[in-house]
PDB file of N, CA and C in Angstrom:
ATOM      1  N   UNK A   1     121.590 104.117 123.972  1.00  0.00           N
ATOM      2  CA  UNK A   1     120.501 103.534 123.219  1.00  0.00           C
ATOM      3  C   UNK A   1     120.250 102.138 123.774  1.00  0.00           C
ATOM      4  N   UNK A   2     118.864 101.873 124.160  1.00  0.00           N
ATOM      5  CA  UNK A   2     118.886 100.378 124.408  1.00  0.00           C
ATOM      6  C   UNK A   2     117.364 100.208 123.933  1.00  0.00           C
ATOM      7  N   UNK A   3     117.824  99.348 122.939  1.00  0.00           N
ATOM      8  CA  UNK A   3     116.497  98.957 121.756  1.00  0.00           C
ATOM      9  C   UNK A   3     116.685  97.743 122.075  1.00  0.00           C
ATOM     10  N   UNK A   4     115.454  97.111 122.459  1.00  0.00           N
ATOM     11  CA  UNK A   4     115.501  95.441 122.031  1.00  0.00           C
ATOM     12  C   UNK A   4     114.047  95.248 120.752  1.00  0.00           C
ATOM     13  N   UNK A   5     114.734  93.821 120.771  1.00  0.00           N
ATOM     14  CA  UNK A   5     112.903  92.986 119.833  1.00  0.00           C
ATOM     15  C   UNK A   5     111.689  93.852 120.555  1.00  0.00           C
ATOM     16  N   UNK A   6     110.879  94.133 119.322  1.00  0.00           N
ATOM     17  CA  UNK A   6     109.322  94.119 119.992  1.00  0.00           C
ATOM     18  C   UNK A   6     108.612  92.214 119.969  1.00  0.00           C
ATOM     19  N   UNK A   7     108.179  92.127 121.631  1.00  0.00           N
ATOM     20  CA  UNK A   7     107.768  90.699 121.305  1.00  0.00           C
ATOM     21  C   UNK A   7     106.224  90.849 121.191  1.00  0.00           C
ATOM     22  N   UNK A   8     105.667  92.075 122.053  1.00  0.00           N
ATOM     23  CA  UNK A   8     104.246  91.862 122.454  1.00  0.00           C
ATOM     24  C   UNK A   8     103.539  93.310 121.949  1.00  0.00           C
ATOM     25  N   UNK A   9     102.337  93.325 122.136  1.00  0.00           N
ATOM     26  CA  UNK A   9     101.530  95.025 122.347  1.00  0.00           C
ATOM     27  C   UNK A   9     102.311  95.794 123.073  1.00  0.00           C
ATOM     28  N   UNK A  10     102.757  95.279 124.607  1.00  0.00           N
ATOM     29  CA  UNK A  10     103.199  96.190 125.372  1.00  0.00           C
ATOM     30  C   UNK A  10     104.297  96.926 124.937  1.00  0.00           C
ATOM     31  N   UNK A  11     105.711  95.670 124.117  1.00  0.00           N
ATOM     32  CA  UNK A  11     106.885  96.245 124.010  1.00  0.00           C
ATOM     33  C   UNK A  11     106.663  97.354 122.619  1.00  0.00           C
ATOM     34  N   UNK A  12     105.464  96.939 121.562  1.00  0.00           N
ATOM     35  CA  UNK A  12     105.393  97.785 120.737  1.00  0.00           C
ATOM     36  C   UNK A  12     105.162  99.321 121.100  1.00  0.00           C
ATOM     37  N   UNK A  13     103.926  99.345 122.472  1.00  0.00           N
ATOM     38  CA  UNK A  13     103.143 100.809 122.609  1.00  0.00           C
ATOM     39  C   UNK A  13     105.122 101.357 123.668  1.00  0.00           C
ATOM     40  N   UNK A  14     105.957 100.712 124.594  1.00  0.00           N
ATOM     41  CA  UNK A  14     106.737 101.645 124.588  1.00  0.00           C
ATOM     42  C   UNK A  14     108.049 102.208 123.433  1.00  0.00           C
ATOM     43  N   UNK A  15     107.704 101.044 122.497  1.00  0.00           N
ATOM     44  CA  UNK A  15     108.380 101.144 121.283  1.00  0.00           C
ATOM     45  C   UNK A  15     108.177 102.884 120.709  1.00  0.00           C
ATOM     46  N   UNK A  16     106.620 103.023 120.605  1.00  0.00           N
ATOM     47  CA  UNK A  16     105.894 104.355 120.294  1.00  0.00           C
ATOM     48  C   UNK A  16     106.389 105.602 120.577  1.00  0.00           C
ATOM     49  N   UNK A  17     106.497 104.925 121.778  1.00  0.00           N
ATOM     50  CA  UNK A  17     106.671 105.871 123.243  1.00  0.00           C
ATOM     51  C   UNK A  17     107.735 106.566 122.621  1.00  0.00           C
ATOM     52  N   UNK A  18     108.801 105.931 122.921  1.00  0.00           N
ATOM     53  CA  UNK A  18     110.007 106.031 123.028  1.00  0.00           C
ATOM     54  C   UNK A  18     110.559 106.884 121.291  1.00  0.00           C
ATOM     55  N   UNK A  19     110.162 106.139 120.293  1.00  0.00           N
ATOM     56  CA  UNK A  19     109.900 106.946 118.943  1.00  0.00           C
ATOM     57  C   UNK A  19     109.376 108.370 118.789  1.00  0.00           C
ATOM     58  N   UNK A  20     108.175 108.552 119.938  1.00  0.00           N
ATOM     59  CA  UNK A  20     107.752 110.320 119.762  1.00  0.00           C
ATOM     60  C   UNK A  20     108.852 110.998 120.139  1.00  0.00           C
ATOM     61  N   UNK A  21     109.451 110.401 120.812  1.00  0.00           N
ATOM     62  CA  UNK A  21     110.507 111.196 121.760  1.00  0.00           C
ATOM     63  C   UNK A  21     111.889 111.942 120.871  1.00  0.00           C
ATOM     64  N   UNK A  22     111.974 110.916 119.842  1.00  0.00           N
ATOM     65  CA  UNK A  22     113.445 110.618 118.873  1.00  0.00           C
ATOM     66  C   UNK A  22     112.874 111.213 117.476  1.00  0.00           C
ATOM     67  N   UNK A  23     111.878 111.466 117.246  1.00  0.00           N
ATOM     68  CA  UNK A  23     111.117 111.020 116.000  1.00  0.00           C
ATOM     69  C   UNK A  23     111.986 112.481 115.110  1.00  0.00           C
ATOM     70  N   UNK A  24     111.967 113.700 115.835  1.00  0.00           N
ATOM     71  CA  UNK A  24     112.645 115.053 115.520  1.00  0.00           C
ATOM     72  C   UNK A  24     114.315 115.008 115.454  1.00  0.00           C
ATOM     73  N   UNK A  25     114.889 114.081 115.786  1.00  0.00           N
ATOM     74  CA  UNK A  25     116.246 113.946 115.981  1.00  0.00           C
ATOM     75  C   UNK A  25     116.908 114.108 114.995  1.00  0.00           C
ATOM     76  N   UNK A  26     118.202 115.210 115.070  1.00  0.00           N
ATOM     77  CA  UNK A  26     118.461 115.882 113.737  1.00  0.00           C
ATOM     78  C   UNK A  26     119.641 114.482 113.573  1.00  0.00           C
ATOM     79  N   UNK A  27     119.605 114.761 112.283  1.00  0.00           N
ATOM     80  CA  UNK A  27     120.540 113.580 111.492  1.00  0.00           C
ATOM     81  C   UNK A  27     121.913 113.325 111.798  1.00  0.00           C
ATOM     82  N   UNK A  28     122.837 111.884 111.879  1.00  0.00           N
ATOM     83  CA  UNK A  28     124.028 111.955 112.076  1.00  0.00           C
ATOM     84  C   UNK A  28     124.039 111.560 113.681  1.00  0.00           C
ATOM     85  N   UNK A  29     123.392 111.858 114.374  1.00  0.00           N
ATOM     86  CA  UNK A  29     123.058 112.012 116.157  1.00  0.00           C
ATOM     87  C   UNK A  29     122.456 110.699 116.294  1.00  0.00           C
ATOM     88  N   UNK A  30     123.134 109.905 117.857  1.00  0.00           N
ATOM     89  CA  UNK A  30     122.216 108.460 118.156  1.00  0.00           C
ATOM     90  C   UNK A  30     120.912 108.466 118.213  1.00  0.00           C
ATOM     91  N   UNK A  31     120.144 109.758 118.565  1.00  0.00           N
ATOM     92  CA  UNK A  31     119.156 109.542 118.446  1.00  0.00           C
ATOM     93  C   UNK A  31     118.345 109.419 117.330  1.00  0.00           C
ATOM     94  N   UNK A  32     118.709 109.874 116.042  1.00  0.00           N
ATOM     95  CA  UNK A  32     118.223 109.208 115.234  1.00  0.00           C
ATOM     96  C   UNK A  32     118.693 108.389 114.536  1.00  0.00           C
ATOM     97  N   UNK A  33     119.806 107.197 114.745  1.00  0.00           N
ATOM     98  CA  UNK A  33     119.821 106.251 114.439  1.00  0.00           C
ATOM     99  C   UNK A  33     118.939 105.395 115.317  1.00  0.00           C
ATOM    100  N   UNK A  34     118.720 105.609 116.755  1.00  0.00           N
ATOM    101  CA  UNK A  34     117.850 105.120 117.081  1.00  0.00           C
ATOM    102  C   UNK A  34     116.643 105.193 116.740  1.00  0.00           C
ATOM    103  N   UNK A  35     115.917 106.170 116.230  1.00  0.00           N
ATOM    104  CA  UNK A  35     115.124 106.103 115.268  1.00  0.00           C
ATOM    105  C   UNK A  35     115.278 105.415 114.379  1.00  0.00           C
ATOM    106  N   UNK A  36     115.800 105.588 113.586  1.00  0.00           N
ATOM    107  CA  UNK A  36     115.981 104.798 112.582  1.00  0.00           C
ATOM    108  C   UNK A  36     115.588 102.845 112.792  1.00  0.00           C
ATOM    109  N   UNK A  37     116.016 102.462 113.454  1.00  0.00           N
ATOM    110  CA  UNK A  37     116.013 101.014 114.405  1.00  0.00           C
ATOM    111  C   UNK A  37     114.279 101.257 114.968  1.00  0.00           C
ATOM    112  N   UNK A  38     114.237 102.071 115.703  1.00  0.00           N
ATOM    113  CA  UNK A  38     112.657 101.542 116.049  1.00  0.00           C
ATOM    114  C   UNK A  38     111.843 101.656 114.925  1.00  0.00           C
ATOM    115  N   UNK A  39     111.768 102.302 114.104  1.00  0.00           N
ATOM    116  CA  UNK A  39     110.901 102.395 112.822  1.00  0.00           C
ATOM    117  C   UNK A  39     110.780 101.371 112.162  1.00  0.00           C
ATOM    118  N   UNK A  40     112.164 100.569 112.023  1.00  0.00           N
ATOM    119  CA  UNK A  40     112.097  99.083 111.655  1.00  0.00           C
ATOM    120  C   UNK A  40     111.668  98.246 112.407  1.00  0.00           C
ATOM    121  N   UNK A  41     111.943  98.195 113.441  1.00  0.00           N
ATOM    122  CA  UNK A  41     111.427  97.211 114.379  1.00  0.00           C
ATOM    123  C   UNK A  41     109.804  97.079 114.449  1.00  0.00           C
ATOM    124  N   UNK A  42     109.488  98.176 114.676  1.00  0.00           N
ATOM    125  CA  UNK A  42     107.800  98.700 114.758  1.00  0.00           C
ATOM    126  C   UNK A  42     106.955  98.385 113.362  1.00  0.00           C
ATOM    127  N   UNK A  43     107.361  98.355 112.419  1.00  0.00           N
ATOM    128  CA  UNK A  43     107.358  98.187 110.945  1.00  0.00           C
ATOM    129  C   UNK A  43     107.054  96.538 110.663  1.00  0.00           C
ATOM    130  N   UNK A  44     108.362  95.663 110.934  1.00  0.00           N
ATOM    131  CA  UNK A  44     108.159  94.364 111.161  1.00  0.00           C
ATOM    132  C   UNK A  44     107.246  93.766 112.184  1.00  0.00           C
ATOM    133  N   UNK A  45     106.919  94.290 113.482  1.00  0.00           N
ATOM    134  CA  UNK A  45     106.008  94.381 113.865  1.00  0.00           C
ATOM    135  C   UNK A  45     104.250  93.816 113.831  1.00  0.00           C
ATOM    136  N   UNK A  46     104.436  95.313 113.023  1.00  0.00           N
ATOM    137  CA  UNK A  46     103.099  95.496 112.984  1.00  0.00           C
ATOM    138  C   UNK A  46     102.538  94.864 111.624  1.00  0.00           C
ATOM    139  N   UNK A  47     103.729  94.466 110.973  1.00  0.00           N
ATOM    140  CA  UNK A  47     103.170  93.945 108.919  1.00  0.00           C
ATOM    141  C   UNK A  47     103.098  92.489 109.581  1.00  0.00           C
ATOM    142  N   UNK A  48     103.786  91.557 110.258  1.00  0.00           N
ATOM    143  CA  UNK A  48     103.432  90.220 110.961  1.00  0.00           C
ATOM    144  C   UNK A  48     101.889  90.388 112.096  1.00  0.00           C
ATOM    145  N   UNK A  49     101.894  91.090 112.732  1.00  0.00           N
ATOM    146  CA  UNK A  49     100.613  91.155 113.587  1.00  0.00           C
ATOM    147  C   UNK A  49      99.630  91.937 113.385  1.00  0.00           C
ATOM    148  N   UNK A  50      99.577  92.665 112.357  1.00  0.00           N
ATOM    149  CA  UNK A  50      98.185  93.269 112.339  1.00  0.00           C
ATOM    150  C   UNK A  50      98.462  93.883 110.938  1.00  0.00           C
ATOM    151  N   UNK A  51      98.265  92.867 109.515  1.00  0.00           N
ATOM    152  CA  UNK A  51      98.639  93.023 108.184  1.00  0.00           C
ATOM    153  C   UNK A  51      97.804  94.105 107.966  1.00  0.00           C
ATOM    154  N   UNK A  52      98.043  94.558 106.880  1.00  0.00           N
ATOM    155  CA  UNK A  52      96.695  95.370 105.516  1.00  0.00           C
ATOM    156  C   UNK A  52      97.013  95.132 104.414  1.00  0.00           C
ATOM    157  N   UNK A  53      95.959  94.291 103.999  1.00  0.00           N
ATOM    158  CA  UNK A  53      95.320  93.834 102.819  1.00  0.00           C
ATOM    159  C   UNK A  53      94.859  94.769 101.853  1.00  0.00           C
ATOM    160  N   UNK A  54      95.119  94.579 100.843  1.00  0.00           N
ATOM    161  CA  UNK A  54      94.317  95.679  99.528  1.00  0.00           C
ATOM    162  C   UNK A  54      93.096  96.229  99.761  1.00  0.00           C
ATOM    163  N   UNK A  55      92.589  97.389  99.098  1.00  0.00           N
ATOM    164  CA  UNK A  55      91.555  97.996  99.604  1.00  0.00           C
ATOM    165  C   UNK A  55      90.433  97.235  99.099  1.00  0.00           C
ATOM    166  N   UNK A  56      89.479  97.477  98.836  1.00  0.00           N
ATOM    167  CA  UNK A  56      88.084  96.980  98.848  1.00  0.00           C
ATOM    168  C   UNK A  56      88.005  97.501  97.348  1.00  0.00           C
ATOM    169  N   UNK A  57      87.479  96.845  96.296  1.00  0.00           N
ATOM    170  CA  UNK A  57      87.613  97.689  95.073  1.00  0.00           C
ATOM    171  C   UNK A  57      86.474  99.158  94.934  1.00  0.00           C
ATOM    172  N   UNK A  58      85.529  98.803  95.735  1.00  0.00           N
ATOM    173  CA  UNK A  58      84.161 100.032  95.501  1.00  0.00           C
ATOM    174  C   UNK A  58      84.840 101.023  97.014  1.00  0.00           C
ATOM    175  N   UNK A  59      85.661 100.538  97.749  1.00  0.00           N
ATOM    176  CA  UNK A  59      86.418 101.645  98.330  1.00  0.00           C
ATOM    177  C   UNK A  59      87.029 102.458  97.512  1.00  0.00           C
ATOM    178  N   UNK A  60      88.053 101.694  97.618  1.00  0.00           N
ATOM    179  CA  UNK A  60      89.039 102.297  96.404  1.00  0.00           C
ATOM    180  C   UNK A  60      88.654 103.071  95.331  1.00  0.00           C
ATOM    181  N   UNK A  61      87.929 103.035  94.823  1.00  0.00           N
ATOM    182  CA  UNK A  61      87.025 103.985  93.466  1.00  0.00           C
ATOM    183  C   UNK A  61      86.643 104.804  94.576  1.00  0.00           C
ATOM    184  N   UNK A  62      85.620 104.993  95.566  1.00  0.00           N
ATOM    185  CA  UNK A  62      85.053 105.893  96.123  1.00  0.00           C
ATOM    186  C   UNK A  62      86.549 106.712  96.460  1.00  0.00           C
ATOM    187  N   UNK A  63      87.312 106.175  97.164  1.00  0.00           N
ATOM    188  CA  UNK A  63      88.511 107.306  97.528  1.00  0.00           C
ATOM    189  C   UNK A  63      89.360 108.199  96.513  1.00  0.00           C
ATOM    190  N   UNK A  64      89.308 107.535  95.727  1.00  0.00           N
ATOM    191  CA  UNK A  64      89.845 107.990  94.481  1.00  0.00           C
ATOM    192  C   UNK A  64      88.618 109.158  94.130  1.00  0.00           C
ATOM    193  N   UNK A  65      87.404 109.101  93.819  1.00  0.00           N
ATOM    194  CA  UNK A  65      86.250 109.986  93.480  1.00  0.00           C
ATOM    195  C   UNK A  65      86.552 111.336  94.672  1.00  0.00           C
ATOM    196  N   UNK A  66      86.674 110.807  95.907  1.00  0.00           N
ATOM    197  CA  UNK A  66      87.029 111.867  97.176  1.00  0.00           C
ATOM    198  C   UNK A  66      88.633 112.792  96.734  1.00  0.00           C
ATOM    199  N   UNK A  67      89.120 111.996  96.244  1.00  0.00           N
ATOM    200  CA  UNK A  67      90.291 112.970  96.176  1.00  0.00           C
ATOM    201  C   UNK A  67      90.722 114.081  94.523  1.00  0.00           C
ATOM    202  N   UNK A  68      89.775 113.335  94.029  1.00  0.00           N
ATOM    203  CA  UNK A  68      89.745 114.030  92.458  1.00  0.00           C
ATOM    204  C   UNK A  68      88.221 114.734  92.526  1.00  0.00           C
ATOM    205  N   UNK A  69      87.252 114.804  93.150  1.00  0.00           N
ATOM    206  CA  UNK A  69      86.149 115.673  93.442  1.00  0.00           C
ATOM    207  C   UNK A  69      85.346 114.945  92.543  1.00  0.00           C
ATOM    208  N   UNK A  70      85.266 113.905  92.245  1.00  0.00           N
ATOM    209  CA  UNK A  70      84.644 113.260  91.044  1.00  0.00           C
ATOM    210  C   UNK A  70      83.337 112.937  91.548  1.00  0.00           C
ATOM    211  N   UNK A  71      81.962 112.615  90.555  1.00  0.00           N
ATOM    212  CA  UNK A  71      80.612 112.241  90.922  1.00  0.00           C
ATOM    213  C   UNK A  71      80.535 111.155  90.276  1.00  0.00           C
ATOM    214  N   UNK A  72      79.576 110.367  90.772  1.00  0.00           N
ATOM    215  CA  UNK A  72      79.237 108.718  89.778  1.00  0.00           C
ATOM    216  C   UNK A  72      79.015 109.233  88.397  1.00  0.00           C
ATOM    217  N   UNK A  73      78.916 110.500  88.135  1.00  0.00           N
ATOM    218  CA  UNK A  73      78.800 110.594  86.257  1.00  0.00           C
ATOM    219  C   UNK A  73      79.944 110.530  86.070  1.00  0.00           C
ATOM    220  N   UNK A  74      80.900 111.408  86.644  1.00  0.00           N
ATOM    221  CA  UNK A  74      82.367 111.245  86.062  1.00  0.00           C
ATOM    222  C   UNK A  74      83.315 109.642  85.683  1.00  0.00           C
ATOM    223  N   UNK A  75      82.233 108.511  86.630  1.00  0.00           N
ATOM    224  CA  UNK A  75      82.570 107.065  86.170  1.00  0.00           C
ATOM    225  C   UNK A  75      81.858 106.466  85.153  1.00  0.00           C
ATOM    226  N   UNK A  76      81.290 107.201  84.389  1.00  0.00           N
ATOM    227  CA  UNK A  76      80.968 106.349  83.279  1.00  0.00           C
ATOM    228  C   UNK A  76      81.298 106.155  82.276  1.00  0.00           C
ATOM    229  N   UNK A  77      82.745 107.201  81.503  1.00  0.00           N
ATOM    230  CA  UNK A  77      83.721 106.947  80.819  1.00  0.00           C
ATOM    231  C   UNK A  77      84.723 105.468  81.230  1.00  0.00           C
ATOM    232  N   UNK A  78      84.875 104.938  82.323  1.00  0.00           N
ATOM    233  CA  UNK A  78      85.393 104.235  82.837  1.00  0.00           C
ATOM    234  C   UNK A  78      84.005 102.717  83.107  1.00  0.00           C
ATOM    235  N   UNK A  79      83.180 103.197  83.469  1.00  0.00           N
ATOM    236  CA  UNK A  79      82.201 101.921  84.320  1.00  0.00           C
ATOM    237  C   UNK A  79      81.291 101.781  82.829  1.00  0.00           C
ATOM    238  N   UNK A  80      80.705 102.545  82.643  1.00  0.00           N
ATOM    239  CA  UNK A  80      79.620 102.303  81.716  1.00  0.00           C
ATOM    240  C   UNK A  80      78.292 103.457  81.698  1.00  0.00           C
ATOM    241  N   UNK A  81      76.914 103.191  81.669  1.00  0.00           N
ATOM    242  CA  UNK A  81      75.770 104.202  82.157  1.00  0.00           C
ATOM    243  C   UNK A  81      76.046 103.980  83.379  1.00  0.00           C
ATOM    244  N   UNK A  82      75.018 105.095  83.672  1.00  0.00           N
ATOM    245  CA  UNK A  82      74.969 105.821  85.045  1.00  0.00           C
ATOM    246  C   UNK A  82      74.044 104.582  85.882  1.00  0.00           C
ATOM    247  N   UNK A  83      73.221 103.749  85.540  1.00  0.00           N
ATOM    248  CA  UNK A  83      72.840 102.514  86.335  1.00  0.00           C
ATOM    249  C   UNK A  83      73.710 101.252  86.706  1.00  0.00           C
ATOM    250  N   UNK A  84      74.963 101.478  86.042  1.00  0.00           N
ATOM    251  CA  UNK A  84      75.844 100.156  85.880  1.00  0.00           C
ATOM    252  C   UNK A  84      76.980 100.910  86.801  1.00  0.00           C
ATOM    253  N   UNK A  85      77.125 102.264  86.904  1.00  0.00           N
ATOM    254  CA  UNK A  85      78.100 102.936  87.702  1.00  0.00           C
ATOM    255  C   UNK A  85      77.569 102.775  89.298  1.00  0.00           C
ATOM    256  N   UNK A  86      75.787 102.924  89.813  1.00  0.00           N
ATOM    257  CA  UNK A  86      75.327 102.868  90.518  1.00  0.00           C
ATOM    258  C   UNK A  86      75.564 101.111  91.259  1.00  0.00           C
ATOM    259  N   UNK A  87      74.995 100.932  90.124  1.00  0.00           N
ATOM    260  CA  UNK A  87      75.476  99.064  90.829  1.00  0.00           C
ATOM    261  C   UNK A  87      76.497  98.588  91.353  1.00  0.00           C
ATOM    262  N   UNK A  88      77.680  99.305  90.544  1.00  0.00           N
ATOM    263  CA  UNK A  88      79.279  99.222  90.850  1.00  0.00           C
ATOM    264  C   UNK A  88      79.319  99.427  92.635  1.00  0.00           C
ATOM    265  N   UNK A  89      78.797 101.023  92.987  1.00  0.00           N
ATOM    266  CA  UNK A  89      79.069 101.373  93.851  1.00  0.00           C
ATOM    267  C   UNK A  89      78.188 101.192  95.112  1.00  0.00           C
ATOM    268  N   UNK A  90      77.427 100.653  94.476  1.00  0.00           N
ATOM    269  CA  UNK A  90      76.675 100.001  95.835  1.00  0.00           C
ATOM    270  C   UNK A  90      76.625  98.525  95.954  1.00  0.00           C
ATOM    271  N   UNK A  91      77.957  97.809  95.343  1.00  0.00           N
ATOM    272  CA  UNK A  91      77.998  96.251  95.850  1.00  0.00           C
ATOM    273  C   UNK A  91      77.235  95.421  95.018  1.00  0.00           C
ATOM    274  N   UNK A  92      76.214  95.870  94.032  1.00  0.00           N
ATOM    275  CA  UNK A  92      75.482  94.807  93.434  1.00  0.00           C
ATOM    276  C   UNK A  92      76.070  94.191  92.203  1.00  0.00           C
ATOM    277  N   UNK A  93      77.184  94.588  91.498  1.00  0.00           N
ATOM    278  CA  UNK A  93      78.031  94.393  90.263  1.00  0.00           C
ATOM    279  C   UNK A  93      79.395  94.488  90.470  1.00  0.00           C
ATOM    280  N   UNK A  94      79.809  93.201  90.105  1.00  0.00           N
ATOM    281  CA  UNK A  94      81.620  93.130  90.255  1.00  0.00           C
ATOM    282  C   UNK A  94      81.954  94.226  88.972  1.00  0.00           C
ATOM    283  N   UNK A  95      83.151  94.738  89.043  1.00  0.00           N
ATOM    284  CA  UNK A  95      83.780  95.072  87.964  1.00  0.00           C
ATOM    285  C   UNK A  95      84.292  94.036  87.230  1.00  0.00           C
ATOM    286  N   UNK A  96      84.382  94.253  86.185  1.00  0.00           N
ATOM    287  CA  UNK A  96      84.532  93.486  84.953  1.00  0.00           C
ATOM    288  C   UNK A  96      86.098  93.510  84.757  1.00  0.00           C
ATOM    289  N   UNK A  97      86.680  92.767  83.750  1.00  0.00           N
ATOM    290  CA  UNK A  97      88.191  93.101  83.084  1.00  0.00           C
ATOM    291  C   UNK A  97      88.319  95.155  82.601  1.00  0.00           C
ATOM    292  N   UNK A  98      87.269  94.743  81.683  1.00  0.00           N
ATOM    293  CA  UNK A  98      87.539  96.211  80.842  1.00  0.00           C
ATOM    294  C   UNK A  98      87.640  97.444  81.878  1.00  0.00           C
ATOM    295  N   UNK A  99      86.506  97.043  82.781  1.00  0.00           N
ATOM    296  CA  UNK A  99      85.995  98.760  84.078  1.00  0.00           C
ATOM    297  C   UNK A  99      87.526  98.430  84.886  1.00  0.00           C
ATOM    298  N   UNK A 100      88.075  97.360  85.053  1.00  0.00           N
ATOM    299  CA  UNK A 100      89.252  96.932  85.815  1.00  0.00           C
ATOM    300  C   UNK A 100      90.513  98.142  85.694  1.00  0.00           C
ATOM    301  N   UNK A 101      90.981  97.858  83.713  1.00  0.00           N
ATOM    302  CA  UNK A 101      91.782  98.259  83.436  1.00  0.00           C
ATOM    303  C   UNK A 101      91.579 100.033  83.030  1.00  0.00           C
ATOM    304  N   UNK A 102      89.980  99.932  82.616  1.00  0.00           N
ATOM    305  CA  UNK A 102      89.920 101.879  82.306  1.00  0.00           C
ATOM    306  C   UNK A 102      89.936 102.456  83.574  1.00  0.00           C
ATOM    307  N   UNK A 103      89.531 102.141  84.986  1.00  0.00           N
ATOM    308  CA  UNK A 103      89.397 102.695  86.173  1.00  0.00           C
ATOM    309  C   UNK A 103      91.349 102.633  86.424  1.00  0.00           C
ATOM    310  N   UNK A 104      92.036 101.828  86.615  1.00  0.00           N
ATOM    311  CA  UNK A 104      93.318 101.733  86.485  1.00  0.00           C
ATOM    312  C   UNK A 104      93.995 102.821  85.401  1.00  0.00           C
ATOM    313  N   UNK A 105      93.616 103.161  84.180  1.00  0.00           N
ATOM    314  CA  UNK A 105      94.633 103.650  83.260  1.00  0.00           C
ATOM    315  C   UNK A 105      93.990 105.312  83.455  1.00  0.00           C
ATOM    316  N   UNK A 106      92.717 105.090  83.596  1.00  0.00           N
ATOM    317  CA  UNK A 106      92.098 106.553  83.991  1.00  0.00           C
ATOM    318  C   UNK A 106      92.389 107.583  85.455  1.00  0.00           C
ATOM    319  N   UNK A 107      91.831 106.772  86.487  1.00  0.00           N
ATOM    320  CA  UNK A 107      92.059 107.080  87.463  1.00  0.00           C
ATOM    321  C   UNK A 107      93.329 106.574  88.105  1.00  0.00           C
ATOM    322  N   UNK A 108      93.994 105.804  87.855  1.00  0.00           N
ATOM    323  CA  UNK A 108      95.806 105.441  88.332  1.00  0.00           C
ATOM    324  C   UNK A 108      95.236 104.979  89.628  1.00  0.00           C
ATOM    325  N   UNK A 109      93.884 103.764  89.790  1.00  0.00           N
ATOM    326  CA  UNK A 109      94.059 103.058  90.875  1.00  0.00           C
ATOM    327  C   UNK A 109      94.268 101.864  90.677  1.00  0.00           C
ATOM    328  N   UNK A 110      95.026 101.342  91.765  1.00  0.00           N
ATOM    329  CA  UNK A 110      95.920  99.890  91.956  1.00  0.00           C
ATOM    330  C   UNK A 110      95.520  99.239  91.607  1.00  0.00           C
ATOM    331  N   UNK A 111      95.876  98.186  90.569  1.00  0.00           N
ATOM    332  CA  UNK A 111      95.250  96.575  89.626  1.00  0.00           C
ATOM    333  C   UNK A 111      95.121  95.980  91.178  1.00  0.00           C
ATOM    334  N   UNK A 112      95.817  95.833  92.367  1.00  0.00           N
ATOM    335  CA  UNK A 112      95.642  95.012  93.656  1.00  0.00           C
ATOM    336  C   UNK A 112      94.552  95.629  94.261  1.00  0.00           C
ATOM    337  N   UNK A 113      94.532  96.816  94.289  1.00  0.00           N
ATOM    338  CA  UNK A 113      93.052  97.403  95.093  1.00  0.00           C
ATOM    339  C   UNK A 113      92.050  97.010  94.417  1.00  0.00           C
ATOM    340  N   UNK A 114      91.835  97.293  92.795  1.00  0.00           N
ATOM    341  CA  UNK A 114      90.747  96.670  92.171  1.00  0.00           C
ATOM    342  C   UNK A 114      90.199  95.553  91.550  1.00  0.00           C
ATOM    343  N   UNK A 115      91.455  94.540  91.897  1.00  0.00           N
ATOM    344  CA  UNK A 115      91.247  92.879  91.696  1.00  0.00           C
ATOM    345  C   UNK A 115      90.951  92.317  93.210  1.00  0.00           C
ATOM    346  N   UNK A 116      90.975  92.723  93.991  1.00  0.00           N
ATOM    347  CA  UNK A 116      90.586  92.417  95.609  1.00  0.00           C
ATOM    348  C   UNK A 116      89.738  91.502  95.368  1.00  0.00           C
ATOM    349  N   UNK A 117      88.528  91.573  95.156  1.00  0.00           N
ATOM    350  CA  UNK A 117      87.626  90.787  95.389  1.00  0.00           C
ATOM    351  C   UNK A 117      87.416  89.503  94.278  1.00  0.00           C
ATOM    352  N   UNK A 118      88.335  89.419  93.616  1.00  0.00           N
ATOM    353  CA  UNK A 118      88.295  88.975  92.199  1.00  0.00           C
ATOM    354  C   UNK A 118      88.599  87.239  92.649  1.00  0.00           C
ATOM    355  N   UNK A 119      89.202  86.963  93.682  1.00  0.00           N
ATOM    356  CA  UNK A 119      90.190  85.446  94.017  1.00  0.00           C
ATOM    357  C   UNK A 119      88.837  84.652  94.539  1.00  0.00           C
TER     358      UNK A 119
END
């Protein structure tokens, strides 16, 4: 095994490399402790050089709508009428406290995804 620091792009992409290779490595075996080690390494990485930030809150509702098959009517138990759901989702109306916490307790999306834009 010879793992060092990732310092740059380069050492990360053979970091990759080298991970497809190990990635199947049955348990107990160096190779996946070496796995184990590049996953971290690659991990620290990439959360210092190329972060992700909370989602977008009218993302976040839309993905949530994509994965529960939901339509802008199905947000108006949560948003309000169907013109105040429209506004929501096309950028012209922040969510409020209340649409904050019923979109959260209803749909189980993230108080951080849907306070995003709030700071």
């Amino acid at each position: 095994m010879n793992v060092r620091p990732i310092r740059s792009d380069d050492d990360l992409h053979g970091s990759l490399r080298r991970l497809e290779s190990v990635f199947q490595a049955e348990e107990g075996t160096p190779e996946a402790d070496e796995m184990e080690i590049l996953v971290t390494l690659i991990e620290a990485y990439e959360n210092k050089h190329y972060p992700v930030g909370p989602a977008d809150p009218v993302e976040a509702i839309k993905f949530r709508m994509e994965q529960r098959g939901l339509t802008p009517r199905d947000l108006e138990e949560y948003i309000g009428p169907s013109g105040r759901v429209s506004e929501v989702l096309n950028g012209k109306r922040r969510l409020s406290l209340r649409m904050i916490k019923r979109l959260h307790d209803g749909l189980s999306i993230p108080y951080e995804s849907l306070l995003a834009r709030a700071a």
